[in-house]
Protein backbone atom coordinates (compact mmCIF):
# COMPACT_ATOMS: atom_id res chain seq x y z
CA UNK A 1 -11.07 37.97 3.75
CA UNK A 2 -13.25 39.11 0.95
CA UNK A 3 -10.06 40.81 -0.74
CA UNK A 4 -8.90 36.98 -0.89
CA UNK A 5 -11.96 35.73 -1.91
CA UNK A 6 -11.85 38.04 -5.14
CA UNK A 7 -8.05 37.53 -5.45
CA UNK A 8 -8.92 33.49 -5.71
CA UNK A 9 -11.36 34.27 -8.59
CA UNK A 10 -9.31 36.02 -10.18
CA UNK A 11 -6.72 33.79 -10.50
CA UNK A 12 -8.91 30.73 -10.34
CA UNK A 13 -8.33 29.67 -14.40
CA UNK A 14 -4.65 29.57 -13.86
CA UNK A 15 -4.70 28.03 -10.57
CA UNK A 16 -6.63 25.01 -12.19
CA UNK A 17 -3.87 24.75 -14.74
CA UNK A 18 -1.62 24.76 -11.69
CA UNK A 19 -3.68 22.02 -9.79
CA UNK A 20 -4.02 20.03 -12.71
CA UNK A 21 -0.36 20.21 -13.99
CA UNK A 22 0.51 18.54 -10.42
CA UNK A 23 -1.89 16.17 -10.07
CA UNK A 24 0.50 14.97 -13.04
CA UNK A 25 3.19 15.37 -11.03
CA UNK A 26 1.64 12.99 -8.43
CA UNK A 27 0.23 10.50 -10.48
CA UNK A 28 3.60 9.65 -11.88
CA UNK A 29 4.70 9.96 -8.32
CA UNK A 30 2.33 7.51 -6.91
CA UNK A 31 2.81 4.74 -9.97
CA UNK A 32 6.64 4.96 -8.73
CA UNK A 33 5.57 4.24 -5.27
CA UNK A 34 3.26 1.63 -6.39
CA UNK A 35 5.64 -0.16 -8.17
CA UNK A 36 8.36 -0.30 -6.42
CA UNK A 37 10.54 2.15 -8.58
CA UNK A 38 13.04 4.61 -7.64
CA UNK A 39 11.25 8.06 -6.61
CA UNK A 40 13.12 10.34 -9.85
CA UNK A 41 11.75 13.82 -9.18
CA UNK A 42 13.15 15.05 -12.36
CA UNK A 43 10.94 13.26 -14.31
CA UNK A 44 7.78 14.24 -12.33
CA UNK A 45 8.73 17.49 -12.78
CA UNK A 46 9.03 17.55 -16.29
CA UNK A 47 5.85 15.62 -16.88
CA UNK A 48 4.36 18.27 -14.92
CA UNK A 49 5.75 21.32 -16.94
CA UNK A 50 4.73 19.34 -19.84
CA UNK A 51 1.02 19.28 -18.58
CA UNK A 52 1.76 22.93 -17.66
CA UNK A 53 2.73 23.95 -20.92
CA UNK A 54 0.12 22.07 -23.32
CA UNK A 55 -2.78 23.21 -21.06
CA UNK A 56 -1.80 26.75 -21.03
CA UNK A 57 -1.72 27.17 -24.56
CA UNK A 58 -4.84 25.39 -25.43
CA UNK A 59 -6.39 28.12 -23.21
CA UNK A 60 -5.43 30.41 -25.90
CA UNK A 61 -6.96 28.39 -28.62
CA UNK A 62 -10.22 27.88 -27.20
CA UNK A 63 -11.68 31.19 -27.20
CA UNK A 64 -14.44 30.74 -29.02
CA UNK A 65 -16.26 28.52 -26.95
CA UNK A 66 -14.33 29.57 -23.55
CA UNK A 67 -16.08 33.32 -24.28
CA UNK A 68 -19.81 30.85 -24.40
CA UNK A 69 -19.01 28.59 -21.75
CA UNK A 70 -16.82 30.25 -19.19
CA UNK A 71 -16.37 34.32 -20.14
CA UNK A 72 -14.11 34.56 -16.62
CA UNK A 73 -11.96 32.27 -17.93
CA UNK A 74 -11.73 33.57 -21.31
CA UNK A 75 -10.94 37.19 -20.29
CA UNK A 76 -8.61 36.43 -17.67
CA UNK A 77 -5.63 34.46 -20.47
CA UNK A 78 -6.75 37.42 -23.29
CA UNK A 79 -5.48 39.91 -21.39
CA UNK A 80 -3.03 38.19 -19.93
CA UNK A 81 -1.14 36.79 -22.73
CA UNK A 82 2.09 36.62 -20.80
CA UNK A 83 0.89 33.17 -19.63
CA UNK A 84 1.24 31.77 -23.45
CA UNK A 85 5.05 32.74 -23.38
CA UNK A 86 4.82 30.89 -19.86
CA UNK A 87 3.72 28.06 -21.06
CA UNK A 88 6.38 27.41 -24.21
CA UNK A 89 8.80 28.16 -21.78
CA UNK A 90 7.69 25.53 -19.61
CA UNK A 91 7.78 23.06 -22.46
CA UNK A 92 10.67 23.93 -24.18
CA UNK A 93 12.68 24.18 -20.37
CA UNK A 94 11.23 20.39 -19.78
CA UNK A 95 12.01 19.20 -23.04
CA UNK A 96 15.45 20.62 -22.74
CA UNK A 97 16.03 19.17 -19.41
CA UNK A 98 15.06 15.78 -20.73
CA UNK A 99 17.06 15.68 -23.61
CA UNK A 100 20.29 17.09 -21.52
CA UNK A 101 19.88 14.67 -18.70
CA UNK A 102 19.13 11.73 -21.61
CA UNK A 103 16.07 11.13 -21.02
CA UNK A 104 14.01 12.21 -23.70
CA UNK A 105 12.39 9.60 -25.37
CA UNK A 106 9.36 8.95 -28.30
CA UNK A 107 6.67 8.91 -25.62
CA UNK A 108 7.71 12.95 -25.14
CA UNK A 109 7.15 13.76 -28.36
CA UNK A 110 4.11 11.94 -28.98
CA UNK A 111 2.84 13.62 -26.23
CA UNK A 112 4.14 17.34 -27.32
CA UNK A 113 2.76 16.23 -30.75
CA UNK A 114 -1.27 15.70 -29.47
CA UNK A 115 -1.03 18.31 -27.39
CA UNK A 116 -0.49 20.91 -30.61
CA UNK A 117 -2.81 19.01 -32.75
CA UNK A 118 -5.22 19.21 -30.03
CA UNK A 119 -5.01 22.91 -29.85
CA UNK A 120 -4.16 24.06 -33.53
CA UNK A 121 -5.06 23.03 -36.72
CA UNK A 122 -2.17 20.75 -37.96
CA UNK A 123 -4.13 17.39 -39.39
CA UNK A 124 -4.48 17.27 -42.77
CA UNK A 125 -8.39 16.52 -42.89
CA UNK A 126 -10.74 15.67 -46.61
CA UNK A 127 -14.29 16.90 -46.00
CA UNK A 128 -16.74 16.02 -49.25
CA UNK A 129 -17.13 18.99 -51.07
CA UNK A 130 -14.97 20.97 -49.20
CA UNK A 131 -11.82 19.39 -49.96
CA UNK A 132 -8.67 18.89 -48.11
CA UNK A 133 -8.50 20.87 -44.30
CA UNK A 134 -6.73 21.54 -41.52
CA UNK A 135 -8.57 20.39 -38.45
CA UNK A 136 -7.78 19.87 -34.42
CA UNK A 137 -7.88 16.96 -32.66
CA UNK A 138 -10.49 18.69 -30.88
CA UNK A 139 -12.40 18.74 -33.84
CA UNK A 140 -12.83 15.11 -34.40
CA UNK A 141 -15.89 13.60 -32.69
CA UNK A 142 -14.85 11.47 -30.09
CA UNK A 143 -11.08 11.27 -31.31
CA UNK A 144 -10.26 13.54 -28.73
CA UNK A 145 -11.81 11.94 -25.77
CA UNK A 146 -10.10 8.77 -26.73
CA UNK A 147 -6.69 10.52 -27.50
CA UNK A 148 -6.52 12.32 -24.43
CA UNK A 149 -7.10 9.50 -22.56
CA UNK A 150 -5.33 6.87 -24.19
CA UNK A 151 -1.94 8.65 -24.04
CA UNK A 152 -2.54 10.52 -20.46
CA UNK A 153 -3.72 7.40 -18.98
CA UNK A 154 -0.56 5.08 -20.73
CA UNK A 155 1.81 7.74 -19.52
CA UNK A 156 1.49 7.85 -16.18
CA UNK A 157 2.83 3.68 -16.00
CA UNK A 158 5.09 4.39 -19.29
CA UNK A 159 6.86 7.01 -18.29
CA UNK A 160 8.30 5.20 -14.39
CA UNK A 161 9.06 2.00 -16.70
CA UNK A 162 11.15 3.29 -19.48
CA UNK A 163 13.31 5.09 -16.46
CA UNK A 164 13.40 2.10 -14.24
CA UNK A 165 15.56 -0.92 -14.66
CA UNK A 166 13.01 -2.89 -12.10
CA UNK A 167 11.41 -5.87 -13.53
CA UNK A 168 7.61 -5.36 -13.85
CA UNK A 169 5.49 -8.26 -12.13
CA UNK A 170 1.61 -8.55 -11.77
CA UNK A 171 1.09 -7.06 -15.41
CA UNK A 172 -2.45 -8.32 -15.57
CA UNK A 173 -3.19 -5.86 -12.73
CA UNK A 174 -1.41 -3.00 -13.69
CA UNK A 175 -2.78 -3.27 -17.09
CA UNK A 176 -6.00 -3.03 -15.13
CA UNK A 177 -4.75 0.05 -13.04
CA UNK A 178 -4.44 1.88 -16.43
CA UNK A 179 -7.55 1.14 -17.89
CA UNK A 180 -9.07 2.03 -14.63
CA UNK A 181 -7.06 5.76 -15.55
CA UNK A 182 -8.23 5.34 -18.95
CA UNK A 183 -12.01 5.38 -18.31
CA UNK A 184 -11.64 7.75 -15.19
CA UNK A 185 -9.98 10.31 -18.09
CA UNK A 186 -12.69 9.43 -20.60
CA UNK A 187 -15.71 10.26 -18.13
CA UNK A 188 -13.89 13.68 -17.29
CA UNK A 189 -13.09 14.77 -20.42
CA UNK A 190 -15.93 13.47 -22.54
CA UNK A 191 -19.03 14.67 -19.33
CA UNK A 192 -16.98 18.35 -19.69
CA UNK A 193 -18.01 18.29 -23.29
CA UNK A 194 -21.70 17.34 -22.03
CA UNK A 195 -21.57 20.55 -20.11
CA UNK A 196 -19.78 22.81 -22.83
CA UNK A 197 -21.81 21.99 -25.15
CA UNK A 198 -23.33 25.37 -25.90
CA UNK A 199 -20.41 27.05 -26.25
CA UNK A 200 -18.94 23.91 -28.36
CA UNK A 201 -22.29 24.23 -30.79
CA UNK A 202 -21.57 27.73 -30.82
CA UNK A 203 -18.16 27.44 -32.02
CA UNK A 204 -18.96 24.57 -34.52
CA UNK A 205 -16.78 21.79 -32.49
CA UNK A 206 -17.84 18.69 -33.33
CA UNK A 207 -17.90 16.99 -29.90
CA UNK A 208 -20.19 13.88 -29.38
CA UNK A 209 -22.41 16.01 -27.39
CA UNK A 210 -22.85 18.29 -30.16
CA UNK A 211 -23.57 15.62 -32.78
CA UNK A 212 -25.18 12.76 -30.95
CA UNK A 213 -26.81 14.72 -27.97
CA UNK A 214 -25.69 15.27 -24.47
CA UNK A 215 -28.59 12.41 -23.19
CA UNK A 216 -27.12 10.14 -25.84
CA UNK A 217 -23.38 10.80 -24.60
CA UNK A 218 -24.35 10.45 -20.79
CA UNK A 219 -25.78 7.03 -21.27
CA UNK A 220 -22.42 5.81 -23.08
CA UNK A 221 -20.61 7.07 -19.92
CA UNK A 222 -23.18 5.56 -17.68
CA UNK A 223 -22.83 2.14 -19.85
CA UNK A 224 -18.94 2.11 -19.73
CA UNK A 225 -19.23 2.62 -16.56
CA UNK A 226 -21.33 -0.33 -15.18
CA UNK A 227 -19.80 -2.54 -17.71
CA UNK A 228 -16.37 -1.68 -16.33
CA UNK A 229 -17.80 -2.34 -13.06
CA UNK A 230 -19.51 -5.37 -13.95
CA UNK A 231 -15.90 -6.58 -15.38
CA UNK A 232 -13.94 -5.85 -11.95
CA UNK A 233 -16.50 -8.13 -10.14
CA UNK A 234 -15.97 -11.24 -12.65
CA UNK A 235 -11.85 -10.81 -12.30
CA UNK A 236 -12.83 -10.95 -8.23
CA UNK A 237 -14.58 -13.72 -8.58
CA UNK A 238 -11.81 -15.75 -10.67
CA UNK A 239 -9.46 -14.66 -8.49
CA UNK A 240 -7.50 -12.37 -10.80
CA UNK A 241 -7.90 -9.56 -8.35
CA UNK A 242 -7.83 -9.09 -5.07
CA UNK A 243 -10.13 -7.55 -2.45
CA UNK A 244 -8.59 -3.99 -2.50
CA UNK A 245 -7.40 -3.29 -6.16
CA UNK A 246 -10.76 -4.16 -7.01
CA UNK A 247 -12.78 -1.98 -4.69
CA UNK A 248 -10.71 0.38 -5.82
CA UNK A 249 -10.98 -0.04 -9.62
CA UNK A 250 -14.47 -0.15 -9.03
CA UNK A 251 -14.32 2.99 -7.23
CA UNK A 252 -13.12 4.53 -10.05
CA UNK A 253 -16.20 3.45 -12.19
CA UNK A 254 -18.63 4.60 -9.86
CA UNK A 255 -17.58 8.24 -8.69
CA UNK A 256 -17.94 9.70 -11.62
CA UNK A 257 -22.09 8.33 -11.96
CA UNK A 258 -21.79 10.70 -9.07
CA UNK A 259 -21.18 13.29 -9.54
CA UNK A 260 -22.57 13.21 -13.11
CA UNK A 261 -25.70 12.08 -11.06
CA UNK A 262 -25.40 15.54 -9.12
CA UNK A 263 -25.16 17.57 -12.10
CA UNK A 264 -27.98 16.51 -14.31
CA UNK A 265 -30.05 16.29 -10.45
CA UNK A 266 -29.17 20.21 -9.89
CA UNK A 267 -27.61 18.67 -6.40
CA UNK A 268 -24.01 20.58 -6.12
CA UNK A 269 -23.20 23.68 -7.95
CA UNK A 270 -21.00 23.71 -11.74
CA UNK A 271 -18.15 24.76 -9.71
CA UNK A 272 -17.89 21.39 -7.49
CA UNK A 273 -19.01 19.10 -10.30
CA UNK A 274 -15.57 20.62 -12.19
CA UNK A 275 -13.64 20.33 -8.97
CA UNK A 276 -14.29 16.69 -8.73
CA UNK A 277 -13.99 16.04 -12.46
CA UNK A 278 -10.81 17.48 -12.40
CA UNK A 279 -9.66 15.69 -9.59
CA UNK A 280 -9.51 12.26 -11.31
CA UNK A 281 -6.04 12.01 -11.28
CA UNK A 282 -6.50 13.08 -6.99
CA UNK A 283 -8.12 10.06 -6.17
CA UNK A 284 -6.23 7.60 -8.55
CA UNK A 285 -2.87 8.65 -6.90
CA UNK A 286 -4.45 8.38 -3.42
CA UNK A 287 -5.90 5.28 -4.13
CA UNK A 288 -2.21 4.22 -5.57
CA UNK A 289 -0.07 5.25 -2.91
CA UNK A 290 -2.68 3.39 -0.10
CA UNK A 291 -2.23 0.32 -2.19
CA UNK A 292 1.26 0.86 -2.09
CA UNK A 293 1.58 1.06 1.81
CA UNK A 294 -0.36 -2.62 2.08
């Protein structure tokens, strides 16, 4: 048992790349179901060796700050570099499959396209004094956050339409069910900066943590978050929701003031708080497929 135990922690950066890259996988899965659309596993398995591939290889641009912020994690993908080559496999095999089958579209190569930018410097960027540079996405303050969730969040419904030939009804709501995704995404990605900041300062990424102050960032999350709740209550009341969709976007307001609550409390340890960070995209497919079964 304890041979297992050390096994799992050994492995436990790439099985997070695994968990996420499927969670993908099921989102897309569940916004099918939801809608009404054709289950096409080849797409869900692309988008998931997409995810595969572009979080892989950031894990082998973010050294810097991985060595501050999580040393396991940094040591375990530099000497085990095989895992790059694994992951631009994995995109160009997905990519490949796409195009042969037809369906490669703009929305894959906007995606591809952020997810380099994110992890190398490829945007042409003019600092005063300094002249013209080439930043990351990950660089910008805020930019990323927004990015990140922006496309991840559109994705997830984009993708299921452009393959389906079913006419979309209730738009109002499902516009809803994406901003929902949107803000879930924003909370996880922008409260991980909150807790990398250290290592982020250390590197000299410009996160909103690092330049406005982790208090100042948590408050912003906090706001969004009631606001967003606030919101779902008033499209209740005029009837533009119902009863379930808008517990449920609600939901997705409130968990993460929880478990941000338990961090900055001291209430759960770092490696739960990540666990249900990451597991945004968990409880928005759940949450999706139980509306679906109504």
């Amino acid at each position: 048992m304890e041979s297992l135990k050390s096994r799992i922690r050994e492995w436990k950066p790439v099985l997070i790349l695994f968990y996420l890259s499927f969670m993908g996988c099921l989102s897309v899965f569940s916004v099918q179901m939801y809608m009404g659309i054709r289950f096409q596993p080849l797409i869900c398995l692309c988008s998931m060796g997409i995810i595969f591939g572009i979080y892989t290889s950031n894990r082998f641009t973010d050294t810097a700050e991985d060595f501050t912020n999580d040393i396991q994690k940094a040591l375990f993908f530099q000497s085990k570099r095989i895992w790059y080559g694994l992951a631009i496999g994995a995109l160009i095999v997905s990519m490949g499959i796409l195009l042969v089958k037809e369906r490669l579209n703009w929305l894959h190569f906007l995606l591809l396209g952020m997810g380099f930018c994110y992890s190398y410097r490829l945007i042409p960027w003019y600092f005063p004094g300094r002249g013209l540079r080439l930043i990351r996405i990950k660089e910008m303050t805020l930019v990323k956050n927004l990015a990140v969730s922006f496309l991840w969040g559109g994705s997830v419904f984009a993708v299921p339409i452009m393959y389906s030939s079913t006419t979309v009804t209730g738009v109002f709501t499902i516009v809803q069910l994406g901003l929902g995704l949107f803000l879930s995404t924003l909370n996880n990605t922008l409260f991980d900066d909150i807790l990398d900041e250290g290592g982020d300062r250390v590197a000299g990424i410009k996160t909103l943590p690092t330049t406005w102050g982790a208090r100042n960032s948590l408050r912003l999350l906090w706001t969004l978050d009631l606001a967003w709740i606030l919101w779902i209550a008033i499209c209740l009341t005029l009837g533009k929701l119902n009863g379930p969709h808008a517990a449920f976007l609600m939901f997705l307001g409130a968990f993460p003031i929880g478990y941000m609550g338990l961090s900055r409390l001291g209430k759960a340890p770092k490696a739960w708080i990540d666990f249900l960070m990451e597991s945004d995209l968990l409880y928005f497919s759940a949450g999706l497929l139980l509306l679906s079964a109504r």
